[in-house]
Protein backbone atom coordinates (compact mmCIF):
# COMPACT_ATOMS: atom_id res chain seq x y z
CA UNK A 1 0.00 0.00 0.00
CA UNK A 2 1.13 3.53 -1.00
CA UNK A 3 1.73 6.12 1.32
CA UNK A 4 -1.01 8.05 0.13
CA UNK A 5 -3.30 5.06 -0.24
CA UNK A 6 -2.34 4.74 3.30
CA UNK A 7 -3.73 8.19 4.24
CA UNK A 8 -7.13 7.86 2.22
CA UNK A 9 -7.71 4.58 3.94
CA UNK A 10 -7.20 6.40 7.35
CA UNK A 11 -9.38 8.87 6.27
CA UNK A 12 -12.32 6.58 5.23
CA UNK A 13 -11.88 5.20 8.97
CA UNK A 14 -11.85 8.26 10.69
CA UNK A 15 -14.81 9.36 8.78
CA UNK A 16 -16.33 5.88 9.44
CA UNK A 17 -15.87 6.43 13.27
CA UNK A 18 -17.28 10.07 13.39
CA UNK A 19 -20.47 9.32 11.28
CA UNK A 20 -22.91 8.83 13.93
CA UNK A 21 -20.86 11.10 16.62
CA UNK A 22 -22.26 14.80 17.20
CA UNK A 23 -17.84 15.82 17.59
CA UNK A 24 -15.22 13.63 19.08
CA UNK A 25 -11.46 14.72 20.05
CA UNK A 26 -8.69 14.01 17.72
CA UNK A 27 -7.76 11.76 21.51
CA UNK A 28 -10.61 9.56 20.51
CA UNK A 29 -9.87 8.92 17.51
CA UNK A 30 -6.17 8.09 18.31
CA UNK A 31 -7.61 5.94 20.93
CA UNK A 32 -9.91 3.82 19.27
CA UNK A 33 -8.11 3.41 15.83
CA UNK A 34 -4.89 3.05 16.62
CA UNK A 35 -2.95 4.82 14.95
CA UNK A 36 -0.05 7.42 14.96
CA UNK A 37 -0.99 11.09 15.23
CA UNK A 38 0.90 12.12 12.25
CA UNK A 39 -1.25 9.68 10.21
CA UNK A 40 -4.52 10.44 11.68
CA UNK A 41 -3.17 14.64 11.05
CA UNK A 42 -2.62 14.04 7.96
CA UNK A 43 -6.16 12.24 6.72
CA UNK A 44 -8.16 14.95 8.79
CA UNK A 45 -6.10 17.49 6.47
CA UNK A 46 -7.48 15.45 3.82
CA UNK A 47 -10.80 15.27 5.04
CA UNK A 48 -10.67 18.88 6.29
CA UNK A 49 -9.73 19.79 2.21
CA UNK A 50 -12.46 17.57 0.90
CA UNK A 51 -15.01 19.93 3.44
CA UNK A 52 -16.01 16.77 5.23
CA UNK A 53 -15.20 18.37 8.75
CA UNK A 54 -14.09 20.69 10.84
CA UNK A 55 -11.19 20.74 13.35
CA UNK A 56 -11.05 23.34 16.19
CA UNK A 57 -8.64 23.73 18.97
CA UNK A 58 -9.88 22.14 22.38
CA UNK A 59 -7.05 22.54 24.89
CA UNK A 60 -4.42 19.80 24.08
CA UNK A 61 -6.40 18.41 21.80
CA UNK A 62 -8.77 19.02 19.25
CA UNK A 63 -12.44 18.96 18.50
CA UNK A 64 -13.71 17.01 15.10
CA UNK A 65 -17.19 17.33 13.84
CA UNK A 66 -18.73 16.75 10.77
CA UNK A 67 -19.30 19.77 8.60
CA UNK A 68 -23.11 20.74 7.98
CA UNK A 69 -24.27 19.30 5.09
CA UNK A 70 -22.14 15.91 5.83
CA UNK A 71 -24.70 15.38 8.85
């Protein structure tokens, strides 16, 4: 798998694991996926560019939710 195969797939899980969430920390999603924070940065920048959702600062972390007409 390509690196940027890699990233889309992360993507499609991240997005996966938000769908039915009101917001969720980028914690969370480290948490329950299990992945590395650069990966899971870099597929919310993807998914952030492709206006599936928005990321906002929340202390050490940050908040996720899914942009308005994704819900």
């Amino acid at each position: 798998m390509s690196f940027k195969e890699n990233i889309d797939n992360v993507s499609a899980r991240i997005y996966d694991f938000i769908k039915d969430k009101p917001e969720v920390t980028s914690w969370q999603i480290k948490l329950a996926l299990n992945i590395s924070s650069s990966i899971m940065f870099l597929a919310l920048g993807v998914l952030m560019q492709n206006g599936k959702i928005t990321v906002d600062p929340d202390g050490i972390n940050y908040k996720i939710t899914k942009t308005p007409q994704q819900q």
